[in-house]
Protein backbone atom coordinates (compact mmCIF):
# COMPACT_ATOMS: atom_id res chain seq x y z
CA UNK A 1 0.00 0.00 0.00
CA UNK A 2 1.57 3.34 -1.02
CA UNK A 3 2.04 6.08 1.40
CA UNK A 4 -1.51 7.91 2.21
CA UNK A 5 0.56 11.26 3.50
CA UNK A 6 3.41 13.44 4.06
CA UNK A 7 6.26 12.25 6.67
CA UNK A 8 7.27 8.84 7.76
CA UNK A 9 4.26 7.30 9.32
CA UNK A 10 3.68 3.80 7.88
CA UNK A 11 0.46 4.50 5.11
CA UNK A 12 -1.08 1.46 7.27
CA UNK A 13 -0.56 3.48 10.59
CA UNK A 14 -1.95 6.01 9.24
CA UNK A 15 -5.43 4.56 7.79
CA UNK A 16 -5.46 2.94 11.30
CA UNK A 17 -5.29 5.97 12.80
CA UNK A 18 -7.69 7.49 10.61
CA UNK A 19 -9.98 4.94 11.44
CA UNK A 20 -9.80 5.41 15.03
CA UNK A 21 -10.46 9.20 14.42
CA UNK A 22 -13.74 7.81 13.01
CA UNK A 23 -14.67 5.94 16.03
CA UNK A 24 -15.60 3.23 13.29
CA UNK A 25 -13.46 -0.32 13.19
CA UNK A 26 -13.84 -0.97 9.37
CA UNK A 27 -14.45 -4.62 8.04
CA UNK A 28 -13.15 -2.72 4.55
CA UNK A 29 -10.32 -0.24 5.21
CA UNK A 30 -9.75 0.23 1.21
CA UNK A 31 -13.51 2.51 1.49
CA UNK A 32 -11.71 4.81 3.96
CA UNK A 33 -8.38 4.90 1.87
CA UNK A 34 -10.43 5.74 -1.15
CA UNK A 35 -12.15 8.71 0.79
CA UNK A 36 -8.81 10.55 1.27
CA UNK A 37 -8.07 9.44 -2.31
CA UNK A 38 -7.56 12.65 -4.46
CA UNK A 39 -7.85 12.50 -8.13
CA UNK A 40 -4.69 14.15 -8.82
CA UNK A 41 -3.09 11.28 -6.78
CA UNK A 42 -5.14 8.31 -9.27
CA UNK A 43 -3.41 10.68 -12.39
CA UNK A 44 -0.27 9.93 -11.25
CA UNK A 45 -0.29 6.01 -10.47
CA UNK A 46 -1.66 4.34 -13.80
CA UNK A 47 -1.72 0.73 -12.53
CA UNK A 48 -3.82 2.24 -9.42
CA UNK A 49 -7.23 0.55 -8.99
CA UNK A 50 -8.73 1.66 -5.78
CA UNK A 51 -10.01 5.59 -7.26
CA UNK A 52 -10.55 8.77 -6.10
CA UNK A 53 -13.26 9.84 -3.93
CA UNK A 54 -15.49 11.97 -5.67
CA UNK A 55 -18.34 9.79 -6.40
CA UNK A 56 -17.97 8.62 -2.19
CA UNK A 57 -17.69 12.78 -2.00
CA UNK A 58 -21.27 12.55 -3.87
CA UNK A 59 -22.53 9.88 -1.37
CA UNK A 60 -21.28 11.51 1.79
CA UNK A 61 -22.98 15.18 0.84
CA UNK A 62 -26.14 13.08 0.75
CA UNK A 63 -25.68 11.55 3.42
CA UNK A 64 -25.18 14.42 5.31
CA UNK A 65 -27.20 16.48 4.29
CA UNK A 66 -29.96 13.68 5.97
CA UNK A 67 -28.34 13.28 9.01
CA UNK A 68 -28.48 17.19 9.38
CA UNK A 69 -31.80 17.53 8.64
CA UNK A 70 -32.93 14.68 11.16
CA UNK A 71 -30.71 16.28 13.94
CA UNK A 72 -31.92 19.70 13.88
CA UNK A 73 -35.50 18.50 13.62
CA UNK A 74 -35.19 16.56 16.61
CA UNK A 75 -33.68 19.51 18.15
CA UNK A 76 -35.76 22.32 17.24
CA UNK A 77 -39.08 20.34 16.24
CA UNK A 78 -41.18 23.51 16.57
CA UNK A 79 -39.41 25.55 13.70
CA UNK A 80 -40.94 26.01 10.03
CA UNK A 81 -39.31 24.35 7.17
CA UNK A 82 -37.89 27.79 6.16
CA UNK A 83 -36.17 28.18 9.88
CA UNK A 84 -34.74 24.37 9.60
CA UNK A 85 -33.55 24.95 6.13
CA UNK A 86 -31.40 27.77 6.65
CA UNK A 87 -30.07 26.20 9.75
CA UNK A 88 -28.73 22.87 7.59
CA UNK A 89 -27.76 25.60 5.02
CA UNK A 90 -25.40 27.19 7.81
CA UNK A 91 -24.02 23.12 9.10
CA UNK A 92 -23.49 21.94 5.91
CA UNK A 93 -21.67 24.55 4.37
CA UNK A 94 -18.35 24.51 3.41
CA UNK A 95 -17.06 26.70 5.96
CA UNK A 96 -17.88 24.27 8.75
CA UNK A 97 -17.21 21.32 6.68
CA UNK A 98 -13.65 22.50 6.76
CA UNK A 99 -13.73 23.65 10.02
CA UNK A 100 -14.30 19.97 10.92
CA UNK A 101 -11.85 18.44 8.41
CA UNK A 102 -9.61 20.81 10.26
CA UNK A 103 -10.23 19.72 13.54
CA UNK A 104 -9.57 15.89 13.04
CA UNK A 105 -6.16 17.03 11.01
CA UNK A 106 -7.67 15.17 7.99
CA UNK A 107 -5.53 16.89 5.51
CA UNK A 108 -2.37 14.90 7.16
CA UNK A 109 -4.16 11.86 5.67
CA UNK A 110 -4.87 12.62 2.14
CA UNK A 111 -3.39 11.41 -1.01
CA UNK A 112 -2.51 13.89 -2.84
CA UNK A 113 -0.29 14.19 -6.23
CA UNK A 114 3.12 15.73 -6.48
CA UNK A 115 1.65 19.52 -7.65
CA UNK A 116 -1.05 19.79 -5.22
CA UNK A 117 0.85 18.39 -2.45
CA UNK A 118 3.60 21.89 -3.98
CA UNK A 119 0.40 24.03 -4.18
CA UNK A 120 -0.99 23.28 -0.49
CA UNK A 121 -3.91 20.71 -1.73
CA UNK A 122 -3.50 19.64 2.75
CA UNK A 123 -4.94 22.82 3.14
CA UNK A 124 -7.18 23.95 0.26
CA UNK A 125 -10.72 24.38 1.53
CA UNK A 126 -12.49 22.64 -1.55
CA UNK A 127 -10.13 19.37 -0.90
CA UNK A 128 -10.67 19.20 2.57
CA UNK A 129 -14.74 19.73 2.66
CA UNK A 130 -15.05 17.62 0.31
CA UNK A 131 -12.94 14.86 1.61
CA UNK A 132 -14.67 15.09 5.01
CA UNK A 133 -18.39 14.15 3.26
CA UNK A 134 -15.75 11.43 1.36
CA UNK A 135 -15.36 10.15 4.90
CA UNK A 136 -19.05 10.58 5.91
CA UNK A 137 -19.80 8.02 2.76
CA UNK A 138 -17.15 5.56 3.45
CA UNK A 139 -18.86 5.12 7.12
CA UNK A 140 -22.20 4.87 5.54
CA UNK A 141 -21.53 2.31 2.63
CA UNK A 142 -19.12 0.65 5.78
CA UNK A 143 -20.98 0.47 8.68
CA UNK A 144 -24.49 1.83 7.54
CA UNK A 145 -26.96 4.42 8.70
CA UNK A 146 -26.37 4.33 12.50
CA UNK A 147 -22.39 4.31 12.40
CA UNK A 148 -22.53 7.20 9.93
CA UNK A 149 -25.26 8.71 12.02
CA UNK A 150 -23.33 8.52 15.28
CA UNK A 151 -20.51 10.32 13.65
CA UNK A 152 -21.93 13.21 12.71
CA UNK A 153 -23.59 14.24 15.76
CA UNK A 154 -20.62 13.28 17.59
CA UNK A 155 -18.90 15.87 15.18
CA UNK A 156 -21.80 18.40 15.21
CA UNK A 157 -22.83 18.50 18.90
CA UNK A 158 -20.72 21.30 19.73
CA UNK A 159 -22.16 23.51 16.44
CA UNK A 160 -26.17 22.66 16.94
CA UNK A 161 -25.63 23.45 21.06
CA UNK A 162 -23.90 26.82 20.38
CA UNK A 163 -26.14 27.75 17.63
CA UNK A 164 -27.55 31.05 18.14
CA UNK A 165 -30.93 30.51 15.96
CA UNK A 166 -32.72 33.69 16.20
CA UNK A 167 -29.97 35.28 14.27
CA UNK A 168 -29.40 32.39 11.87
CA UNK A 169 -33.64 31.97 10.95
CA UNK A 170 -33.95 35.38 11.31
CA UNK A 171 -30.37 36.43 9.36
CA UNK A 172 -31.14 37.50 5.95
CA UNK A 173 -34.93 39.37 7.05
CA UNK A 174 -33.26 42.77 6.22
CA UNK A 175 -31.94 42.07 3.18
CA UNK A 176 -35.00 40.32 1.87
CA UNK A 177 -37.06 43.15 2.74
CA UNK A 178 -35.11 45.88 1.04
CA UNK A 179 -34.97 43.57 -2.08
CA UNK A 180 -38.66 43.41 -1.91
CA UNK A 181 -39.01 46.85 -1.87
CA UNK A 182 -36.85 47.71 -4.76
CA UNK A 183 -38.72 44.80 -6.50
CA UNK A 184 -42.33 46.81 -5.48
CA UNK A 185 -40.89 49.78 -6.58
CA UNK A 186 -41.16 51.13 -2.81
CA UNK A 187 -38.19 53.40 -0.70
CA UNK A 188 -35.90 51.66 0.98
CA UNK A 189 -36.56 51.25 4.39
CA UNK A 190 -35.62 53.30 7.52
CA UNK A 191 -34.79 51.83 10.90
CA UNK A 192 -35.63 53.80 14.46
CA UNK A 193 -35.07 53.61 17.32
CA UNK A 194 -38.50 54.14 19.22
CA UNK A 195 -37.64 53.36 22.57
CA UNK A 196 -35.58 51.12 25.41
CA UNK A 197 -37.53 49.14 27.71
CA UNK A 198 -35.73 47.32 31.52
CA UNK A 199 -33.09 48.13 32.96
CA UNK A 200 -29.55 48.13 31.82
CA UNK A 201 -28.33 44.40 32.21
CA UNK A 202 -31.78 43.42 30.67
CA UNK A 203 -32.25 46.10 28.18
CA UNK A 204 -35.26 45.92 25.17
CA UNK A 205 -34.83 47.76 22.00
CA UNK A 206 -37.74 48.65 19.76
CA UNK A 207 -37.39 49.18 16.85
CA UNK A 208 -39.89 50.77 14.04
CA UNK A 209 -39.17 50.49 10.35
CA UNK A 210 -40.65 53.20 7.80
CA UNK A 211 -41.24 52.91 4.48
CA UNK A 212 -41.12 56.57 2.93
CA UNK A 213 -43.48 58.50 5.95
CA UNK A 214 -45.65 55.27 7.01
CA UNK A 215 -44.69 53.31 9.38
CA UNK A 216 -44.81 49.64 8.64
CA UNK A 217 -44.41 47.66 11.70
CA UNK A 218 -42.44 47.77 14.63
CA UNK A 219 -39.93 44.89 16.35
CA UNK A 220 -38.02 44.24 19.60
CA UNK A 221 -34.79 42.89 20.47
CA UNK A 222 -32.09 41.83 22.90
CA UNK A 223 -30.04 44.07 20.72
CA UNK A 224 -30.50 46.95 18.06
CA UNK A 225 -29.41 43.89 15.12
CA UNK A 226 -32.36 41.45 16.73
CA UNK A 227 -34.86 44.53 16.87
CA UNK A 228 -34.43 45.28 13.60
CA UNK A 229 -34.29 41.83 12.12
CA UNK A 230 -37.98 40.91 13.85
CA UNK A 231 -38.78 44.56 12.44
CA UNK A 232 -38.23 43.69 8.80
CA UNK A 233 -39.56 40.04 9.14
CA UNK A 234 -42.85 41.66 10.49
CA UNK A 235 -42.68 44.17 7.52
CA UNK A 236 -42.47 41.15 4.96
CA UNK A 237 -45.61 39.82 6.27
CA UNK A 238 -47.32 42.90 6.09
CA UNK A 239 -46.44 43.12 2.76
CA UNK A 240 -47.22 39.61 2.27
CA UNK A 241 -50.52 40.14 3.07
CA UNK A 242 -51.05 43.47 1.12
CA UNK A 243 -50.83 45.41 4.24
CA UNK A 244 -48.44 48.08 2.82
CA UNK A 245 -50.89 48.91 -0.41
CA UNK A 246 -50.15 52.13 -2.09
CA UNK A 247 -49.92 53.42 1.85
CA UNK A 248 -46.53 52.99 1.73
CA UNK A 249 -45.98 55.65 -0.95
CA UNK A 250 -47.72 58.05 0.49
């Protein structure tokens, strides 16, 4: 078996350590090796038959994308479809995908050829998101459902319990709104501040949002950013519902 990465680890040391990083005993190692297969390393060895793992890649972002969707609905069962999707959107995206590739070193254990191993391929975001959801597939197609299952919450406990999901559901309400608006034609929209409510350490902000001189609904918040977010969302369903009319021009 040819070396799986840099320095002088044994490349069977190293898938065993891999495999321990995966909490997962596998009864066919050559699935893992093939998930931290590159193609630029299958380019370079013409009598190789194991592959690359892009079509495991393929199986793992399915996979995933599952698993997520099952954890968060257990979690937060009394969201809408909207609120859970953005929430996947935000655990599944690249950006954590590498922060967990990251965090179990998995670019000391890929394959890699001779140009991208020059050109940093250990550290290249695409490479290492995708060969994480690589991973995620080999445990699936390995050890099924539940050891795939297992390993993902294991690796996304930490994410879904800090997850601050007011601002993640409620995230992209100002931006929607003003594109609304420019789509209606209408101003964009103004935010005030119409008041404080509590004391200092348990402050309230309320915030109104205009629409040329009507007022079109009003929001509170923990913090200016949260007032104005439940603001706009309010605002959309006015709109929504016709609410706004030729009012808001006026």
């Amino acid at each position: 078996m040819d070396e799986t990465g840099a320095g002088t680890e044994s490349a069977i040391d190293r898938l065993k350590r891999l495999e321990e990083l995966t909490g997962h005993r596998f009864s066919r190692p050559e699935v893992l090796l093939r998930a931290v297969t590159h193609r630029s390393w299958t380019n370079e060895q013409e009598d190789e038959r194991l592959g690359h793992n892009e079509s495991l890649e393929f199986l793992g972002d399915a996979v995933l994308g599952f698993l997520v969707a099952s954890i968060i609905y257990r979690r937060f069962p009394d969201l809408t479809e909207g609120e859970l999707s953005k929430i996947k959107s935000y655990l599944v995206s690249a950006t954590n995908l590498l922060h967990l590739a990251e965090r179990m070193g998995l670019g000391d254990f890929l394959r890699l050829s001779r140009g991208e191993e020059k050109t940093g391929g250990r550290r290249k975001k695409a490479i290492l998101a995708d060969a994480f959801e690589a991973v995620i597939g080999a445990l699936y197609l390995d050890g099924g459902p539940e050891v795939a299952g297992r390993y993902v919450e294991s690796q996304l406990a930490a994410f879904v319990d800090s997850l601050d999901v007011r601002q993640l559901t409620y995230g992209d309400f100002k931006s929607t709104l003003q594109e609304t608006l420019h789509n209606l034609g209408l101003p964009e929209p103004e935010y005030r501040v119409a008041g404080e409510i509590g004391p200092d350490h348990r402050k309230v902000f309320v915030i109104q949002v205009w629409i040329g001189e009507r007022q079109l609904a009003e929001g509170t918040g923990k913090t200016k950013k949260e007032a104005q977010q439940e603001a706009a969302k309010i605002a959309l369903e006015s709109l929504d519902s016709g609410a706004a009319g030729d009012g808001a021009q006026s």
